[in-house]
Protein backbone atom coordinates (compact mmCIF):
# COMPACT_ATOMS: atom_id res chain seq x y z
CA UNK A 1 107.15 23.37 107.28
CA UNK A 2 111.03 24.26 107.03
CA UNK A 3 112.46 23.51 110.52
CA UNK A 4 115.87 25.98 109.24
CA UNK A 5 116.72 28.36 106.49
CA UNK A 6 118.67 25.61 104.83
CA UNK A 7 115.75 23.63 103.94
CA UNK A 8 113.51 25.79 102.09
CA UNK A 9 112.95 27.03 98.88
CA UNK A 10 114.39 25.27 95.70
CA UNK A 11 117.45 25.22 94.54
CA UNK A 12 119.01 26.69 91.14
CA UNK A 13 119.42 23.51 89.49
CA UNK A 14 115.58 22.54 90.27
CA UNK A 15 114.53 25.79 88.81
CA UNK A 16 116.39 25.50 85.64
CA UNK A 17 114.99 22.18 85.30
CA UNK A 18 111.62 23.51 85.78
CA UNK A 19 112.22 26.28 83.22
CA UNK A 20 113.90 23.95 80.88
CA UNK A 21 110.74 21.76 81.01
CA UNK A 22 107.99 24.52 80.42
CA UNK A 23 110.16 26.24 77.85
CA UNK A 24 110.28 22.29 75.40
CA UNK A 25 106.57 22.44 76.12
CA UNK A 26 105.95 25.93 75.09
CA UNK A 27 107.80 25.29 72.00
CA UNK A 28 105.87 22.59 71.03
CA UNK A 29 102.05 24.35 72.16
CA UNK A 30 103.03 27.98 70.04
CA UNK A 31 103.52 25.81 66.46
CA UNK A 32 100.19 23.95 67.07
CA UNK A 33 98.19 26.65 68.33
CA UNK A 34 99.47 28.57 65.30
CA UNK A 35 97.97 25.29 62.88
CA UNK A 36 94.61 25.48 65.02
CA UNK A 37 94.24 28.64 64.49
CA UNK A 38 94.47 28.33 60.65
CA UNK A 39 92.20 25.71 60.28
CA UNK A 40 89.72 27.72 62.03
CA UNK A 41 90.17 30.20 59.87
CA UNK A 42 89.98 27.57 56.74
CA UNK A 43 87.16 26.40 57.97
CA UNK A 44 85.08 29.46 58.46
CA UNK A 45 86.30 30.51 54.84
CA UNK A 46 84.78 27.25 53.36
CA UNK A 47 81.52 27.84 55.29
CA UNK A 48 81.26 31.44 54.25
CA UNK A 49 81.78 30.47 50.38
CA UNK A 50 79.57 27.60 50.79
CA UNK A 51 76.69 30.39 52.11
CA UNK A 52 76.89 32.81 49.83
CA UNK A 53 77.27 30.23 46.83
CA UNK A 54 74.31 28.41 48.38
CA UNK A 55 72.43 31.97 48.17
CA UNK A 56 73.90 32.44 44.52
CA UNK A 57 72.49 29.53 43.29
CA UNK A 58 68.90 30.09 44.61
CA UNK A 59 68.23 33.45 43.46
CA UNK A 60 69.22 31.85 40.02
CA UNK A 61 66.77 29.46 40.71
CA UNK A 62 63.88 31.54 41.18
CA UNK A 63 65.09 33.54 38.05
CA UNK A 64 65.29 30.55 36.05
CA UNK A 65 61.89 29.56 37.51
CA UNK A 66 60.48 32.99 36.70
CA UNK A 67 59.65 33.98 40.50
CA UNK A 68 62.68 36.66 39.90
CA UNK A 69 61.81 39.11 36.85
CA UNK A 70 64.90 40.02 34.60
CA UNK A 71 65.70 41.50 31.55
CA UNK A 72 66.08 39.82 28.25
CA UNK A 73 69.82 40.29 28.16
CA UNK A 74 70.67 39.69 31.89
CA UNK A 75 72.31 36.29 33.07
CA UNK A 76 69.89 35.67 36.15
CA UNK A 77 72.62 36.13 38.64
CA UNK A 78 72.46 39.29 41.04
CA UNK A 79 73.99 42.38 39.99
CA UNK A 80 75.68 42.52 43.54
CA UNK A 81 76.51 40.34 46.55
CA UNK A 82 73.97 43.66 48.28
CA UNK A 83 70.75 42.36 46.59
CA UNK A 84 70.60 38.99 48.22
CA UNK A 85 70.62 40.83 51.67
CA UNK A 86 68.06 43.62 50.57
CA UNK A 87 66.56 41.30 48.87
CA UNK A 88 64.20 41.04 45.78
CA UNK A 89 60.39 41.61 44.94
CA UNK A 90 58.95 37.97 43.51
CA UNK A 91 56.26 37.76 40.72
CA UNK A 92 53.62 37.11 42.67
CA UNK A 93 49.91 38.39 43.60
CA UNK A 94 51.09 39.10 47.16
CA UNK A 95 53.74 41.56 46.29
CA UNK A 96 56.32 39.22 48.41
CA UNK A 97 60.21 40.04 48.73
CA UNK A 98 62.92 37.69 49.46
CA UNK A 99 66.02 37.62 50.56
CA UNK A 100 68.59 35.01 50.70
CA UNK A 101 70.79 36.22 53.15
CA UNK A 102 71.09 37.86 56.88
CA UNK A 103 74.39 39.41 56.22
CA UNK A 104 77.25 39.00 53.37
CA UNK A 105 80.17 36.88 55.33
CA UNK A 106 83.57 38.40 55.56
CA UNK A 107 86.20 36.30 54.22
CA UNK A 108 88.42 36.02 57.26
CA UNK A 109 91.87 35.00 55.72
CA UNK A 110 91.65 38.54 53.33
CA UNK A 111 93.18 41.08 55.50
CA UNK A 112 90.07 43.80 54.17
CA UNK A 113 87.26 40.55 54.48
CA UNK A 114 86.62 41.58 51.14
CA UNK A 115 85.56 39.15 48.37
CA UNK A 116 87.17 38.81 45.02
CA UNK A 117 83.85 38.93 42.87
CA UNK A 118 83.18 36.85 39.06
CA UNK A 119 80.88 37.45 36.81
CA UNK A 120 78.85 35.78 34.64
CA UNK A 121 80.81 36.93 31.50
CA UNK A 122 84.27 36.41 32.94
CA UNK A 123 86.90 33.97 32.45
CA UNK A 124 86.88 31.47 35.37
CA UNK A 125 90.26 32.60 36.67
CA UNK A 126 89.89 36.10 36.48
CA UNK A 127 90.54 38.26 39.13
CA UNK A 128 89.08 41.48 37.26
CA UNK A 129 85.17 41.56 37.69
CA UNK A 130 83.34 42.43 34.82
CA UNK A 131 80.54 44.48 37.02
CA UNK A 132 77.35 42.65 35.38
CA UNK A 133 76.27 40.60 37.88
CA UNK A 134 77.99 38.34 40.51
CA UNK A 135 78.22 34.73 39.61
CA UNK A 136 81.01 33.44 41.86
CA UNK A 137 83.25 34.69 44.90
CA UNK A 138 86.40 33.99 45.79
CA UNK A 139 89.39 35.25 48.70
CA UNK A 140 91.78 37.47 47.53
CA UNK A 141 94.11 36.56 49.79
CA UNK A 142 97.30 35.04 48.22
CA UNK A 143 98.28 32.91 51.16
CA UNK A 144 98.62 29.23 51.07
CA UNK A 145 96.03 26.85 53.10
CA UNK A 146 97.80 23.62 55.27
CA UNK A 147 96.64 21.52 52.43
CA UNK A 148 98.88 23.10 49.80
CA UNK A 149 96.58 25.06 47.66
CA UNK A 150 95.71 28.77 47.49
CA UNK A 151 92.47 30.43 49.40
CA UNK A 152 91.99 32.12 46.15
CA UNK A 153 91.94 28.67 43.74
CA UNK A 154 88.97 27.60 46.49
């Protein structure tokens, strides 16, 4: 308890101390938060291509396996990323469908969550999908990941 006015409170200098110290550790929290944040986001964009390649893969493994019916001139890939969510009717007695996925993943560095979509027939650096079927996904985001590389080169 302050026995007189004189005694309480704090004085300039130990305020701009104080401020002085909060404001060196604020400059060093905003940078790192910033670098956690982007690895979150990295990290979510690698699961979300490693899910819907997963999903890729095993509906053209039950084409390749015959479960999947396709036409003569088709690759076995989906025609869109939509078809593994509906899902598909498999060659079998019971009349079973399947589907390979809950939900198509945003990607979350795109600023739409929109995939850049390959197909079968393209070039493997295209960035203009040739509409037959979907063979591989990447971001179409043009930003650069903490490792160097591009989101779209992943």
């Amino acid at each position: 308890m302050c026995m007189t006015n004189k005694n309480c409170g704090f004085t300039l200098i130990e305020m701009m101390a104080t401020l002085a110290i909060i404001s060196i550790l604020a400059t060093g929290i905003v940078p790192l938060s910033q670098v956690v944040y982007k690895r979150t986001k990295e990290l979510e964009l690698r699961n979300n291509l490693r899910v819907i390649r997963t999903a890729l893969d095993q509906y053209k493994k039950l084409v390749d396996q015959k479960i999947i019916p396709k036409s003569a001139a088709a690759s076995g890939y989906p025609e869109t990323l939509e078809i593994l969510v509906t899902g598909v009717d498999l060659q079998s007695a019971r009349g079973e469908k399947k589907k390979f996925l809950r939900r198509i993943p945003k990607d979350p560095v795109s600023e739409d969550g929109e995939w850049g979509l390959r197909s079968y027939a393209d070039n493997p650096d295209s960035t203009i999908w040739g509409g037959q079927d979907v063979y591989d996904i990447y971001s179409v985001s043009d930003k650069q990941a903490l490792d160097g590389t591009f989101y779209k080169d992943w």
